[in-house]
N, C-alpha and C. Protein backbone atom coordinates (compact mmCIF):
# COMPACT_ATOMS: atom_id res chain seq x y z
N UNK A 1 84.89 152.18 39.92
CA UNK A 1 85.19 153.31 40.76
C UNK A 1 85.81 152.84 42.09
N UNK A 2 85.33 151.79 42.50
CA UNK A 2 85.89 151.71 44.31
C UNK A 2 86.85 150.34 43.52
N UNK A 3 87.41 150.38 42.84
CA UNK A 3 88.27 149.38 42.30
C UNK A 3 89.79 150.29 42.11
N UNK A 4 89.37 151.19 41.67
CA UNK A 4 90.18 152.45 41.27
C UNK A 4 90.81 152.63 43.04
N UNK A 5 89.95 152.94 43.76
CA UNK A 5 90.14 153.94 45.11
C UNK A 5 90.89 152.82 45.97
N UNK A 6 90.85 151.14 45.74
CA UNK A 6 91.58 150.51 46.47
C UNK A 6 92.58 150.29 45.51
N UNK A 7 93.10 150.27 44.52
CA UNK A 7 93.82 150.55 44.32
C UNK A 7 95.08 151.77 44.85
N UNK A 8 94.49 152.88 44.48
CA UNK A 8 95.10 154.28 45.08
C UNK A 8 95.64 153.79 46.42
N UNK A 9 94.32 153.07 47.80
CA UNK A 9 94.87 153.13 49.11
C UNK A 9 96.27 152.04 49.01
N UNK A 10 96.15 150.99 48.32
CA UNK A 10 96.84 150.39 48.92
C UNK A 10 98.25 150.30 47.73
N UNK A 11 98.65 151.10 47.47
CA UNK A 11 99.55 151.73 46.75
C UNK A 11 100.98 152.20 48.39
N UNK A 12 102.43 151.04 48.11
CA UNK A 12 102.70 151.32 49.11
C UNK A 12 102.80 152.68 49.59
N UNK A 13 103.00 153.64 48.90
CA UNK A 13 103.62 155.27 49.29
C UNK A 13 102.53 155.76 50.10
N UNK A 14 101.01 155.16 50.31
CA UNK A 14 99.83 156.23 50.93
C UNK A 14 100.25 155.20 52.02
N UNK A 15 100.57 154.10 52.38
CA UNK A 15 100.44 153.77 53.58
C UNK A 15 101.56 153.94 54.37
N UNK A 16 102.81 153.98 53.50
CA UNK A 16 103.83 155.04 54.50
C UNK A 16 104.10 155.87 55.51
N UNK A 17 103.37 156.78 54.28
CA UNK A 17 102.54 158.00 54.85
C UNK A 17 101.90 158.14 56.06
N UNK A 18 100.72 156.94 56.15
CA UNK A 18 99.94 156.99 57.21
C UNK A 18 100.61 156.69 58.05
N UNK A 19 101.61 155.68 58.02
CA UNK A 19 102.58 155.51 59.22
C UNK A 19 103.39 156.53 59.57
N UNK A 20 103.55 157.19 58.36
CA UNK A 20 104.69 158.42 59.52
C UNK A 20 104.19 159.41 59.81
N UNK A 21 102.91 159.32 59.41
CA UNK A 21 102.24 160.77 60.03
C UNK A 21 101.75 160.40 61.49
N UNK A 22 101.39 159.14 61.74
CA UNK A 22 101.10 158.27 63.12
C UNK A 22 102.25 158.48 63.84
N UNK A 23 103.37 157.69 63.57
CA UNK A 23 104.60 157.60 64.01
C UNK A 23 104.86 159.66 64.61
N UNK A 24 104.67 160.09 63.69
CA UNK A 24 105.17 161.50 63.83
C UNK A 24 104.05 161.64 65.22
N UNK A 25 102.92 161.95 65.33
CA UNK A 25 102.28 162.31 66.07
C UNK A 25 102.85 161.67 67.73
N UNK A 26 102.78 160.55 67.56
CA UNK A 26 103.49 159.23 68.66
C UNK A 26 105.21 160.37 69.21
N UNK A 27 105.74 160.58 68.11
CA UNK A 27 107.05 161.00 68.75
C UNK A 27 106.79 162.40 69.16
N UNK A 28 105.93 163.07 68.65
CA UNK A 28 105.94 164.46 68.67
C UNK A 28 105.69 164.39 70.21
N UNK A 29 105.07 163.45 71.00
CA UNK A 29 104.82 163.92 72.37
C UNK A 29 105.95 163.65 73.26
N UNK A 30 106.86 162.95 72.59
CA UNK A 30 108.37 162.62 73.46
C UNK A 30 109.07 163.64 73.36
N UNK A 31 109.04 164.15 71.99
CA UNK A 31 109.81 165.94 71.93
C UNK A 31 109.21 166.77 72.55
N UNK A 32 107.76 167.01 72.98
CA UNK A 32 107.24 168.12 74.05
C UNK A 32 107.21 167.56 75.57
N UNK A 33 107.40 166.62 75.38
CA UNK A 33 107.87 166.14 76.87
C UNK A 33 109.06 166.37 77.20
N UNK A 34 109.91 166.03 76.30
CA UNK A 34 111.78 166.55 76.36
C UNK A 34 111.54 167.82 76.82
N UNK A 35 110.82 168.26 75.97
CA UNK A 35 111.03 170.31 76.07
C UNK A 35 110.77 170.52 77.14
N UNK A 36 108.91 170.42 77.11
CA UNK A 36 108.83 171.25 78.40
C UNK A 36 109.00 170.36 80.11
N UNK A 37 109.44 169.38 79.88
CA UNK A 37 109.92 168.79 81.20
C UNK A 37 111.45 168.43 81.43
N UNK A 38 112.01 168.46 80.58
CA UNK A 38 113.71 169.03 80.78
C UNK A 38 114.05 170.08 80.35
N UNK A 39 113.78 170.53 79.29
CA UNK A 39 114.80 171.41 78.95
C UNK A 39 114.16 172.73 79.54
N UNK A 40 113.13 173.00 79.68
CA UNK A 40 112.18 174.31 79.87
C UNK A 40 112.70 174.72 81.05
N UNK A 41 112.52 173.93 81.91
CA UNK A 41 112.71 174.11 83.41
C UNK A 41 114.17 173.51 83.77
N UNK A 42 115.52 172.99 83.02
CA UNK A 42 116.46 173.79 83.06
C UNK A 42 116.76 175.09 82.90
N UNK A 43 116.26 175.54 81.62
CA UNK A 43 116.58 177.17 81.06
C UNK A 43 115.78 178.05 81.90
N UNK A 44 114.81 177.32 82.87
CA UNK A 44 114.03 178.73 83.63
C UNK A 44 114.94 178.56 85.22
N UNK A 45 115.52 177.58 85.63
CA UNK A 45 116.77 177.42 86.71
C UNK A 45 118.08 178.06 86.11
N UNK A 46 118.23 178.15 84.69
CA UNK A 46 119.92 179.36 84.87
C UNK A 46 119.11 180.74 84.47
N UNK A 47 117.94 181.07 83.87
CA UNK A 47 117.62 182.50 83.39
C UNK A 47 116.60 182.88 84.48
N UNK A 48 115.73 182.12 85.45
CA UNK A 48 115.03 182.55 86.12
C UNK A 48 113.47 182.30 85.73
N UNK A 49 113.03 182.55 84.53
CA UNK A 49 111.75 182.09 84.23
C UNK A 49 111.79 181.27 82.81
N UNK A 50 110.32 180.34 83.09
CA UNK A 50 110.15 179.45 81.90
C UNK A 50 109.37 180.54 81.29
N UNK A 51 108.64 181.66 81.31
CA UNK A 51 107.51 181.91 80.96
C UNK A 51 108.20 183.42 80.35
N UNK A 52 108.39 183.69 79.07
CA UNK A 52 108.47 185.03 78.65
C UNK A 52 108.08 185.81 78.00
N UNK A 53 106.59 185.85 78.37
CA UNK A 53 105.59 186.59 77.97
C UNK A 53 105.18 187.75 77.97
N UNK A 54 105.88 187.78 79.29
CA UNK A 54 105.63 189.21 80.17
C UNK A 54 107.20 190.23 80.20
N UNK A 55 108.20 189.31 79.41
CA UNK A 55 109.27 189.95 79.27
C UNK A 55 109.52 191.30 78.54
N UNK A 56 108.72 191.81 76.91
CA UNK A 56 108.71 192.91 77.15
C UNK A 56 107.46 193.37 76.08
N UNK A 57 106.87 193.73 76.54
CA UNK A 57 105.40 194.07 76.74
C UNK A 57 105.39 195.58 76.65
N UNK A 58 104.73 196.14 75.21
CA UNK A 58 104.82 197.73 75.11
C UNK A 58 103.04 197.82 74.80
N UNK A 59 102.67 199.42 75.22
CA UNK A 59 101.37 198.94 75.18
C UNK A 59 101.36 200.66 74.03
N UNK A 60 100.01 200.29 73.05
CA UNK A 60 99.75 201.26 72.18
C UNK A 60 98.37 201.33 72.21
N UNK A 61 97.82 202.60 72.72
CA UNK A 61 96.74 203.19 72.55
C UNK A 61 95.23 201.84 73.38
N UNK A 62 96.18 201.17 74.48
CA UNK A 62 95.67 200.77 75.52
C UNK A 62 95.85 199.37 75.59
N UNK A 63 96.52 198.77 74.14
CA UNK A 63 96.87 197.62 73.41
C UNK A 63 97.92 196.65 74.00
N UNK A 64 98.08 195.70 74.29
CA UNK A 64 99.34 195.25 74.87
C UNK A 64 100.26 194.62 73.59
N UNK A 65 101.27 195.18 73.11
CA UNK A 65 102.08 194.26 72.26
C UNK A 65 103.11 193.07 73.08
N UNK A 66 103.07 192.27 72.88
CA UNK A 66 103.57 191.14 73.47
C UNK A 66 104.97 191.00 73.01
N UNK A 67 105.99 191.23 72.78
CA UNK A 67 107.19 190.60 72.21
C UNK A 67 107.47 189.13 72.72
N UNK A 68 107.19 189.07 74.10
CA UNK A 68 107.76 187.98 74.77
C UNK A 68 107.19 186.68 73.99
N UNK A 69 106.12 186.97 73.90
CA UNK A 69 104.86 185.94 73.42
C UNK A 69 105.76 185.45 72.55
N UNK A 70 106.43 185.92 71.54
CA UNK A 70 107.27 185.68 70.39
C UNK A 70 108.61 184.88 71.21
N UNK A 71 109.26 185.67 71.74
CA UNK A 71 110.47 184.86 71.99
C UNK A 71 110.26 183.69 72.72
N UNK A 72 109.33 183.40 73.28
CA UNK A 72 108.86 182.36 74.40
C UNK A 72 108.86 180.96 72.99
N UNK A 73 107.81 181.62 72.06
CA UNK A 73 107.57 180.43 71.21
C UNK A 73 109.16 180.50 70.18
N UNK A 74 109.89 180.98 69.89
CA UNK A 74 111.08 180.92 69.04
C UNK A 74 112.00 180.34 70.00
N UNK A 75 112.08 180.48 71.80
CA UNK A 75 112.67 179.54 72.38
C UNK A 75 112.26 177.90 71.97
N UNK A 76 111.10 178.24 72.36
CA UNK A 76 110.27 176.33 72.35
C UNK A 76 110.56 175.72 70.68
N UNK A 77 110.76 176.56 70.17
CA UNK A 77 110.62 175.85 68.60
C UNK A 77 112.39 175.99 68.07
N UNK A 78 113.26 176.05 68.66
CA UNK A 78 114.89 176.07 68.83
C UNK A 78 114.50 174.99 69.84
N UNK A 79 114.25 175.25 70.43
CA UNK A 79 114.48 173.83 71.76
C UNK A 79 113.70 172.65 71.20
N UNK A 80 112.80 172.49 70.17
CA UNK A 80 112.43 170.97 69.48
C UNK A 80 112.84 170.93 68.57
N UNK A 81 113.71 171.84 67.86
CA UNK A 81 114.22 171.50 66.43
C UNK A 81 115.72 171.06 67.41
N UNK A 82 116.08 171.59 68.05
CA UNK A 82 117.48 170.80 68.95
C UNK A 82 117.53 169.18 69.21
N UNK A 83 116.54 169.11 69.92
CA UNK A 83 115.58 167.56 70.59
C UNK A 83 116.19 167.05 69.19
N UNK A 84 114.79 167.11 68.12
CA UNK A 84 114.93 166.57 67.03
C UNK A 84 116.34 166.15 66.22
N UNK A 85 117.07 167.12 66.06
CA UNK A 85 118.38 167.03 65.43
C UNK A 85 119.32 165.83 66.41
N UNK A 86 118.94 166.66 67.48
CA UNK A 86 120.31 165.37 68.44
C UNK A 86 119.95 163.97 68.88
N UNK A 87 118.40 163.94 68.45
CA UNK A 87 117.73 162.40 69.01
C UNK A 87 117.88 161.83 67.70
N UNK A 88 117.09 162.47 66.54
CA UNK A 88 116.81 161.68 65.25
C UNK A 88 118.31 161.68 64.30
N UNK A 89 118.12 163.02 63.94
CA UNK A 89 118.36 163.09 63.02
C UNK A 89 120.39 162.74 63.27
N UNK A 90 121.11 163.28 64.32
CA UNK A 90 122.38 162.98 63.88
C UNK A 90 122.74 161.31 64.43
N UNK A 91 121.98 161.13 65.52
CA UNK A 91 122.66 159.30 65.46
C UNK A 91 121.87 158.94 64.15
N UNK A 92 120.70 158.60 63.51
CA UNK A 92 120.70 158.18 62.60
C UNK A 92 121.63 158.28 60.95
N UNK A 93 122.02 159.89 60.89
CA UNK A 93 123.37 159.88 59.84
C UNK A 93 124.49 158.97 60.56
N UNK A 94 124.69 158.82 61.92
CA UNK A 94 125.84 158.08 62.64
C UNK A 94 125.73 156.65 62.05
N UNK A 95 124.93 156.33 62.18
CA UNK A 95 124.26 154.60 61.87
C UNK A 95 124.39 154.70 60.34
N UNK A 96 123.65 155.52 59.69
CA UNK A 96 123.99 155.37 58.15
C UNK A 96 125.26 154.92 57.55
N UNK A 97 126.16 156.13 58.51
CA UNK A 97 127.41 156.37 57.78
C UNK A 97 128.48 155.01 58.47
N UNK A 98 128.24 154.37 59.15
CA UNK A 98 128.62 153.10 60.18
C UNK A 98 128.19 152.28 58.92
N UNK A 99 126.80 152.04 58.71
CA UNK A 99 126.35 151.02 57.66
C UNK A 99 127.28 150.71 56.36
N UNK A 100 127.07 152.43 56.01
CA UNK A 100 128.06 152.24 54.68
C UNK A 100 128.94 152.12 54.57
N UNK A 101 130.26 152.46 55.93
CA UNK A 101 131.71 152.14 55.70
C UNK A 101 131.40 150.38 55.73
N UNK A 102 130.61 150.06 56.41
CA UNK A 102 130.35 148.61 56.44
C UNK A 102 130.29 147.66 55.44
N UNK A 103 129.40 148.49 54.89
CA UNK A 103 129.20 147.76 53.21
C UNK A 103 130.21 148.28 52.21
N UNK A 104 131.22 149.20 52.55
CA UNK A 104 132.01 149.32 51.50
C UNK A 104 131.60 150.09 50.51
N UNK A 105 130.49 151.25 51.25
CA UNK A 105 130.04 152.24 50.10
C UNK A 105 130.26 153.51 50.79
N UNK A 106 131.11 154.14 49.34
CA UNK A 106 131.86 155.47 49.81
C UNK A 106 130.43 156.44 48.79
N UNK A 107 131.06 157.61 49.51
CA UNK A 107 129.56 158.49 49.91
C UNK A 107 130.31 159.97 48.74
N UNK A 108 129.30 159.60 47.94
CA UNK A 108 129.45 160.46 46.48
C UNK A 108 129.98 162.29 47.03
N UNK A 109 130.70 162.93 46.68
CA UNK A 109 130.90 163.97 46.06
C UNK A 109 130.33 164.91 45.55
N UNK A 110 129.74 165.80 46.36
CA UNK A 110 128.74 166.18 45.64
C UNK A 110 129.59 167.88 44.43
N UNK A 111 128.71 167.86 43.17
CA UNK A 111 129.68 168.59 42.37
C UNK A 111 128.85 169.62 41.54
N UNK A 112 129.23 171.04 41.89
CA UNK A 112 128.39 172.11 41.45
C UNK A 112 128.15 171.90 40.70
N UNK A 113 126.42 172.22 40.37
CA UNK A 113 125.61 172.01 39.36
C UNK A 113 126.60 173.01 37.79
N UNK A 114 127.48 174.31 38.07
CA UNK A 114 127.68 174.52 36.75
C UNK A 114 128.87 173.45 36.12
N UNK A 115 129.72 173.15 36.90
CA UNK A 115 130.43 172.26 36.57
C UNK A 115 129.78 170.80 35.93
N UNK A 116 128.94 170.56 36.51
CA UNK A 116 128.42 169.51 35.72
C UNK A 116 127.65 169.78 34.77
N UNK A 117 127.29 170.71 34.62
CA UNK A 117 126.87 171.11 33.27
C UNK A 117 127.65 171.50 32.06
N UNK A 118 129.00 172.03 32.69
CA UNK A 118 130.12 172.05 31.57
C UNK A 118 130.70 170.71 31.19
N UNK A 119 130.75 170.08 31.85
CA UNK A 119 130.92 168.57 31.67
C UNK A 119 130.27 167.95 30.49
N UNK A 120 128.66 168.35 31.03
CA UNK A 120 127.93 167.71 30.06
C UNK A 120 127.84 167.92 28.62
N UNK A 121 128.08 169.52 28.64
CA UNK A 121 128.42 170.05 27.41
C UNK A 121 129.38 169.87 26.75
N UNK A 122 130.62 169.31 27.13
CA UNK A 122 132.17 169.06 26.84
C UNK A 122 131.90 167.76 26.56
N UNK A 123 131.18 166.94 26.90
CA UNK A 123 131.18 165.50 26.90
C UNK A 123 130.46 165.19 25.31
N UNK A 124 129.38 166.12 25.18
CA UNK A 124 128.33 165.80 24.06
C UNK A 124 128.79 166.70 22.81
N UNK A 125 130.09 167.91 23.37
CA UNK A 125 130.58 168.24 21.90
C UNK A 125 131.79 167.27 21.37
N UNK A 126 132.37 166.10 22.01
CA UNK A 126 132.98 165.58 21.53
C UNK A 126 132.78 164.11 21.47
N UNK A 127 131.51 163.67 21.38
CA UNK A 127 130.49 162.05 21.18
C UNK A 127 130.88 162.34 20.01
N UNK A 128 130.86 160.70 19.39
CA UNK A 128 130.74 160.50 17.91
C UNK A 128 130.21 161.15 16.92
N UNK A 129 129.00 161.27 17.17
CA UNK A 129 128.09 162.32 16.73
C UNK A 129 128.36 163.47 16.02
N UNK A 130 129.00 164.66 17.10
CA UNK A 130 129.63 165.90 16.82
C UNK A 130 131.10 165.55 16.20
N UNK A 131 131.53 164.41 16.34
CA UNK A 131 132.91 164.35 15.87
C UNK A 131 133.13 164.23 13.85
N UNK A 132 131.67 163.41 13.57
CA UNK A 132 131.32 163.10 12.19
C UNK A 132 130.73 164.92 11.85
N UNK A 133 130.37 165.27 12.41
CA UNK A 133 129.98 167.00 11.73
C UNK A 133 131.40 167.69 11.85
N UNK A 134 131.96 167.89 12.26
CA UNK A 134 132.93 168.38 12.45
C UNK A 134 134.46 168.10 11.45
N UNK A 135 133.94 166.61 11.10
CA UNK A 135 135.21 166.23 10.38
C UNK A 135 135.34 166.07 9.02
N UNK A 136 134.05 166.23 8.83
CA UNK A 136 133.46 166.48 7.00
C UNK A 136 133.64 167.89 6.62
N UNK A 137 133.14 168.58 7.74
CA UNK A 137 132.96 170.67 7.82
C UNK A 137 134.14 170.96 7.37
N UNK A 138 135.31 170.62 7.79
CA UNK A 138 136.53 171.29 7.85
C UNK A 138 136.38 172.38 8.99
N UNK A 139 135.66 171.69 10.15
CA UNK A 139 135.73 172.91 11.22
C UNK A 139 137.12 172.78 11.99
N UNK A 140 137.18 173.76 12.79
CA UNK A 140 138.43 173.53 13.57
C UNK A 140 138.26 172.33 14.92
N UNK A 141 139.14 171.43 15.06
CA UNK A 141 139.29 170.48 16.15
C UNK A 141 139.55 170.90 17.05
N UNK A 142 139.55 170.31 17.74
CA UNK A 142 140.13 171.02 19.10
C UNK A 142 141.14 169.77 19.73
């Protein structure tokens, strides 16, 4: 049983894992630091407030509905998926795509799934295979 379970842990893919869920946590505080200490308090110096909570606020049967509450967090979560995209994610395709002209590897084509499926079908009605049924039948060739 605990022969089994160290096995499982030390299987490289679980310790990956643990690293990028670490790693993730580690960066996640550089992206809420980006946010709310640059970018927040830029966008509340050209619009006037960081805080839009109180922006529009309808009240029902003594209730406060919050809209702002909403846009406040759909700002903050556009403003770390931004962070994210322009820190991680596009210099690293930059570096990829640097690597591979490097190495001399050109970057596949990608080709609608029905087309490649007609392909596949065109390919396997005319293998050897289908060519011996076809040529005994007296079917029509193509």
């Amino acid at each position: 049983m605990l022969k089994g379970f160290k096995e499982f842990i030390m299987k490289g893919n679980v310790i990956d894992l643990a690293v990028a869920v670490i790693i993730g946590a580690a960066f996640s505080q550089v992206v809420n630091a980006l946010v709310d200490a640059v970018l927040m308090p830029f966008i509340s110096g050209l619009v006037g407030s960081q805080d839009y909570d109180n922006f529009f606020v309808v009240y029902l049967n003594g209730n406060a509905i919050q809209f702002g509450v909403l846009l406040t967090q759909v700002i903050n979560f556009l403003l770390v998926a931004a962070a994210v995209y322009f820190i991680i994610v596009m210099p690293m395709n930059k570096m990829i795509e640097m690597r591979n002209k490097r190495l001399g590897i050109e970057p596949e084509e990608e080709v609608d799934e029905n087309i490649a499926l007609l392909t596949e079908i065109r390919d396997a009605l005319v293998s050897p295979a289908a060519q011996n049924r076809t040529d005994g039948g007296g079917a029509h060739q193509a």
